[in-house]
Protein backbone atom coordinates (compact mmCIF):
# COMPACT_ATOMS: atom_id res chain seq x y z
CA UNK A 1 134.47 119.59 113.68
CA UNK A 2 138.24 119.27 113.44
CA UNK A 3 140.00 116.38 111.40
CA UNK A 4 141.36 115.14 114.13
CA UNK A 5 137.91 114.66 116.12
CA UNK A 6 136.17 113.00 113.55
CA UNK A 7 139.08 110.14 113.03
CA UNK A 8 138.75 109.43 116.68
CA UNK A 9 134.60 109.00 116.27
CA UNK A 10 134.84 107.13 113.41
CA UNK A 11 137.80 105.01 114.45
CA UNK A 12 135.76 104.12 117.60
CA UNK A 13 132.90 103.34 115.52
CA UNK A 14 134.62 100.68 113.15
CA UNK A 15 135.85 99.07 116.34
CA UNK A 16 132.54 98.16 116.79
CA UNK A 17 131.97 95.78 113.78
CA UNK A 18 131.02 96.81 110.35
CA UNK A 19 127.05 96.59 110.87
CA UNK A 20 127.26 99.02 113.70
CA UNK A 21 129.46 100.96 111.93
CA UNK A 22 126.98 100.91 109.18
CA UNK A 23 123.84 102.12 110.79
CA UNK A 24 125.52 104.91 112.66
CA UNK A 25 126.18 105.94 108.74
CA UNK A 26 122.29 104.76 107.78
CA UNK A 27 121.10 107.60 111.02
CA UNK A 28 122.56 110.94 109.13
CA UNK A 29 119.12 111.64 107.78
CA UNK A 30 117.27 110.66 110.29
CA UNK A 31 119.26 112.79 112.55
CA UNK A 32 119.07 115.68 110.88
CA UNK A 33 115.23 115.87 110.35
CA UNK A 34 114.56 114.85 114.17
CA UNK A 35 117.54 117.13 115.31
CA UNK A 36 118.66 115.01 117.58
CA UNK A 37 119.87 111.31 118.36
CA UNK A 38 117.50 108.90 118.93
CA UNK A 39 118.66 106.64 121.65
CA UNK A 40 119.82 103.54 119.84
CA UNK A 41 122.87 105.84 118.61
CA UNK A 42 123.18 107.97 121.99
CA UNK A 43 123.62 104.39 123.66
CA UNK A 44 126.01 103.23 121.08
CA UNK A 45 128.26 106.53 121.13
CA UNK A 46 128.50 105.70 124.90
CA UNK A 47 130.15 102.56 124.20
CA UNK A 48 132.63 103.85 122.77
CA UNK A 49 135.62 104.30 125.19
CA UNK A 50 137.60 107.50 124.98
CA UNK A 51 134.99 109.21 123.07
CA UNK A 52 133.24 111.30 125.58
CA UNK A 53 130.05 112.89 124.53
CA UNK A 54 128.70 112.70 121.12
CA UNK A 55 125.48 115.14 120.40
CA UNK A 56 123.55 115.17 117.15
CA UNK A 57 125.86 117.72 115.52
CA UNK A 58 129.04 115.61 115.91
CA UNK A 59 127.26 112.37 114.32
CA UNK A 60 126.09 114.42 111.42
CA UNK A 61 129.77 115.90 111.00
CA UNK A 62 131.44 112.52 111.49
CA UNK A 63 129.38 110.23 109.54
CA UNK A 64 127.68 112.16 106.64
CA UNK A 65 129.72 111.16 103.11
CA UNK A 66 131.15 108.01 105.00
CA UNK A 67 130.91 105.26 102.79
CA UNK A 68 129.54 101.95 104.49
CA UNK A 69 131.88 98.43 105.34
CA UNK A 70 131.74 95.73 103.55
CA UNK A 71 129.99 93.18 105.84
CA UNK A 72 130.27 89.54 105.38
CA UNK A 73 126.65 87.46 105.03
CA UNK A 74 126.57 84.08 106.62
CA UNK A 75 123.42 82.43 105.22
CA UNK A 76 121.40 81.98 108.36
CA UNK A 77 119.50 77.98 107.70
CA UNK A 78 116.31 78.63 107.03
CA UNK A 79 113.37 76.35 109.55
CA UNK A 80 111.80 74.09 107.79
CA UNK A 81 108.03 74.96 107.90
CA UNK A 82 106.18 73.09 110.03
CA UNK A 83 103.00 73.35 107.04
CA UNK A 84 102.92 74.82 103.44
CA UNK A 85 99.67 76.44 102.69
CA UNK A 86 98.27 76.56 99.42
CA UNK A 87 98.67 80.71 99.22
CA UNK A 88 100.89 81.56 102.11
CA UNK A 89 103.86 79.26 101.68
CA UNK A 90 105.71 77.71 104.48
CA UNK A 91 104.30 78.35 107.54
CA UNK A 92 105.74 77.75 111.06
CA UNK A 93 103.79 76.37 114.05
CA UNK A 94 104.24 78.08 117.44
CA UNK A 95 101.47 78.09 120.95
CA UNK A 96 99.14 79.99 119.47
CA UNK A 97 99.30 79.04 115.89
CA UNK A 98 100.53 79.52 112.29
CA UNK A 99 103.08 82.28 111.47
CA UNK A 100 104.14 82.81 107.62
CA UNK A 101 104.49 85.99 105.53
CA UNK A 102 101.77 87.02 102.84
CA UNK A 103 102.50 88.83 99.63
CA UNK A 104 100.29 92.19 100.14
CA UNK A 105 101.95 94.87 98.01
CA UNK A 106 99.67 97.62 99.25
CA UNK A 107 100.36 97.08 102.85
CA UNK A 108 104.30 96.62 102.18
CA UNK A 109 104.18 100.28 100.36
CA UNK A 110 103.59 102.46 103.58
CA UNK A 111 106.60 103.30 105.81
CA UNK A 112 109.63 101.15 104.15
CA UNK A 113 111.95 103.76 105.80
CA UNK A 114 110.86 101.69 109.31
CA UNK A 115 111.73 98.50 107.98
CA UNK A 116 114.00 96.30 109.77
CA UNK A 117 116.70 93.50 109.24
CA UNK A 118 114.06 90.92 110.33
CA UNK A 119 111.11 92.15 108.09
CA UNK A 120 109.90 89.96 105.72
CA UNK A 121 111.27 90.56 102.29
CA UNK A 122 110.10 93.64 99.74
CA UNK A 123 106.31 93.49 99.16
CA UNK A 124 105.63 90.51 101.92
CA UNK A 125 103.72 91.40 105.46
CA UNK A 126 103.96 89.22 108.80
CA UNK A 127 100.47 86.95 108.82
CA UNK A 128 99.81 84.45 111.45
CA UNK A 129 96.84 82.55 111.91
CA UNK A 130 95.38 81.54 114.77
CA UNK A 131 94.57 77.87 115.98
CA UNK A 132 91.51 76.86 115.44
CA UNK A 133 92.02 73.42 113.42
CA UNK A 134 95.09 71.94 114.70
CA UNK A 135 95.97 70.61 111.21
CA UNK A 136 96.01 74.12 109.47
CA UNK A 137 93.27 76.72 108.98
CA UNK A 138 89.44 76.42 109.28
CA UNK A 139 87.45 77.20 106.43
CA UNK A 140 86.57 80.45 107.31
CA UNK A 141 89.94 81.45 107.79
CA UNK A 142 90.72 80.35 104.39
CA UNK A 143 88.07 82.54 103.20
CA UNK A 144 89.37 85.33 104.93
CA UNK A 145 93.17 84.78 103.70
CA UNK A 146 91.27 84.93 99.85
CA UNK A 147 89.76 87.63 99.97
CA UNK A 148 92.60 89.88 101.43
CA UNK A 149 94.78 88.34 98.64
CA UNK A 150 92.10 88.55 95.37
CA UNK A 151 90.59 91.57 97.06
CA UNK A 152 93.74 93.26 98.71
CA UNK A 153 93.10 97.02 97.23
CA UNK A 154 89.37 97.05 98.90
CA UNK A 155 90.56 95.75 101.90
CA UNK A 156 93.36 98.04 102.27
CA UNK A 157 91.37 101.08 101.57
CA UNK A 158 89.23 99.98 103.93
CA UNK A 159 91.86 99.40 106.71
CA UNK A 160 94.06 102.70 105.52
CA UNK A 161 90.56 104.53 105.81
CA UNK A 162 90.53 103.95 109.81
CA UNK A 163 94.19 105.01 109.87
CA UNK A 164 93.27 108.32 109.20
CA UNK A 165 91.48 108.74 112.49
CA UNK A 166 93.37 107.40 114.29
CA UNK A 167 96.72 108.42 113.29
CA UNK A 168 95.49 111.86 112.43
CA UNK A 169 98.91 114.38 112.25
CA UNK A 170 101.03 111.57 110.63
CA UNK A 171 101.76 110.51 107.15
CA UNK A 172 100.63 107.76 106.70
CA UNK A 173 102.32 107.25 103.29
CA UNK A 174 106.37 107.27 104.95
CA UNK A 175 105.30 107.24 108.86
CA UNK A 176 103.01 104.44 109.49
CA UNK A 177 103.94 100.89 108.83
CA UNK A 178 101.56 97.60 108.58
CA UNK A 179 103.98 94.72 110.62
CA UNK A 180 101.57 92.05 110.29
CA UNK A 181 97.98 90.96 109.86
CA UNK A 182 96.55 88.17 111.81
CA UNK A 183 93.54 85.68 111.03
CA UNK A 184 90.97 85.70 113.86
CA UNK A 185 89.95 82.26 115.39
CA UNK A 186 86.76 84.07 115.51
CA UNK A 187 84.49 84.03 112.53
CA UNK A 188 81.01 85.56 111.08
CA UNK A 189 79.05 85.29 108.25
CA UNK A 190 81.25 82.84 106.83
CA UNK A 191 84.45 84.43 107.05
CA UNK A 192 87.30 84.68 109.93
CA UNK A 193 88.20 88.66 111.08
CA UNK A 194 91.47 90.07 110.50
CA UNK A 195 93.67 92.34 112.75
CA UNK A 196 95.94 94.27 111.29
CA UNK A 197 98.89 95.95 113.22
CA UNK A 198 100.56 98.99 112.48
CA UNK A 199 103.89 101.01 114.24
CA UNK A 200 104.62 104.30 113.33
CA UNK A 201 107.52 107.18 113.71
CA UNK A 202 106.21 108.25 116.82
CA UNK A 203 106.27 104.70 118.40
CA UNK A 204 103.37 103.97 119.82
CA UNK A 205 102.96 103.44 123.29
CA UNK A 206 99.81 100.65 123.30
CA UNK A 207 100.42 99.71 119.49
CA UNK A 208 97.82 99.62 116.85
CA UNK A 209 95.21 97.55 115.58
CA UNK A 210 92.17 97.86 113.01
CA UNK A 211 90.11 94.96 112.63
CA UNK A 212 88.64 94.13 109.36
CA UNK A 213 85.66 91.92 108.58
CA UNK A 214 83.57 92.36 104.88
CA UNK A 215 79.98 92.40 106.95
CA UNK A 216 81.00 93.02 110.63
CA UNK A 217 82.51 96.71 109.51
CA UNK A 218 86.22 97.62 110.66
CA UNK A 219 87.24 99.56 113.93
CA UNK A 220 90.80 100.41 115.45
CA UNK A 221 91.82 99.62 119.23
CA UNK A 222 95.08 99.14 120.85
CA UNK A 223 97.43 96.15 120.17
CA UNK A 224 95.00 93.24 121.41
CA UNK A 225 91.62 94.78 119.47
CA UNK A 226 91.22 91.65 117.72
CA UNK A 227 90.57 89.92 121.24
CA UNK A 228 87.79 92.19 122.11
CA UNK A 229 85.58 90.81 119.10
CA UNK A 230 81.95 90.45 120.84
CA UNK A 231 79.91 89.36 117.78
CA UNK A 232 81.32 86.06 115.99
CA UNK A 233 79.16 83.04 115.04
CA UNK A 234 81.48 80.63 117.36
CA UNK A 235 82.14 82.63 120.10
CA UNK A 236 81.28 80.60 123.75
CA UNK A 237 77.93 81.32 124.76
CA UNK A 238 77.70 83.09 128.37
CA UNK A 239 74.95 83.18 130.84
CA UNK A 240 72.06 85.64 130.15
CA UNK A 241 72.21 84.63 126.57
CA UNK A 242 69.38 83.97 124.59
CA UNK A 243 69.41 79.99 124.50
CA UNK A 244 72.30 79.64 127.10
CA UNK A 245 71.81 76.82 129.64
């Protein structure tokens, strides 16, 4: 690529803002192992008037070495939680229940080159527990929220052991990601399951889920596998079962 041709790409590009301008610079690598553009970039080089076609080569030769803009951070104002739990912090209440962020080293290792702007910070993972006591959690979701916190390396090679099924042909040390873990409304054996999600390089098409539960064993399913739960000691009877009216 000429001088001249790169000015004009990059010139375009800084018209955009800096934080555009800044991932285009961020995609080098990623471009070069894919070879090719992945569409966030393709759809961003067509916004650029005047341009005309930019392929995988020309974003390597314009924006490898290019040194990021400066970008100016506005504090966003935080929401105040709606509930601070005793281990999970401030907590926010939506229509289904509590969301918050956990501190789960293990599960914040795997895949930080998929992290995004809105993850929570280094070493924290999404949780969100589900409504069951509308005042915070139930006690077996507090036992559940223990023991993935005192007991996170068992639980995680429990969880990472499914991933290796069901994932098989990834890495799941740089390709797979864990973007949140939620606390089942459904419990057994004195403690509440937990469905863990994961997203991965190859973008899923039905997302990911292994459920967890110390007794009840773990399983993976698609993104809703922790509604499909069939044995839990406060699930609604139905008719046909033993003791059912």
């Amino acid at each position: 690529m000429d001088a001249g041709r790169r000015l004009q790409i990059l010139d375009a590009a800084c018209r955009l803002g800096p934080e555009p301008f800044n991932r285009l610079v961020e995609t080098v690598e990623d471009t070069r192992k894919r070879g090719r553009l992945r569409f966030w970039p393709e759809e961003m080089f067509g916004a650029m008037p005047g341009v005309g076609p930019v392929g995988h080569e020309d974003c390597l030769a314009a924006f490898e070495g290019s040194s990021p803009r400066p970008v100016t951070v506005v504090p966003e104002e935080q929401p105040t939680p709606d509930l601070h739990h005793p281990r999970l912090g401030g907590m926010n209440r939506d229509d289904r229940g509590w969301a918050g962020a956990a501190r789960l080293p293990r599960f914040a290792a795997p895949g930080t080159a998929l992290w995004r702007e809105d993850d929570p910070p280094e070493g924290y993972v999404r949780v969100f527990v589900e409504e069951l006591d509308p005042v915070g959690a139930a006690a077996e979701q507090e036992a559940a929220v223990d023991r993935l916190l005192d007991r996170e390396g068992v639980v995680f090679a429990a969880v990472w052991g499914r991933l290796t099924e069901a994932l098989s042909g990834y890495d799941l040390g740089t390709q797979v990601i864990c973007t949140g873990v939620a606390v089942s409304r459904w419990h057994a054996d004195g403690a509440a399951y937990l469905g863990f999600s994961f997203d991965c390089d190859g973008r899923l098409e039905h997302g990911l889920q292994v459920v967890y539960h110390p007794t009840k064993g773990r399983w993976w399913g698609d993104w809703e596998a922790l509604n499909a739960i069939e044995e839990a000691d406060n699930l609604p009877r139905r008719k046909g079962d033993e003791g059912a009216e």
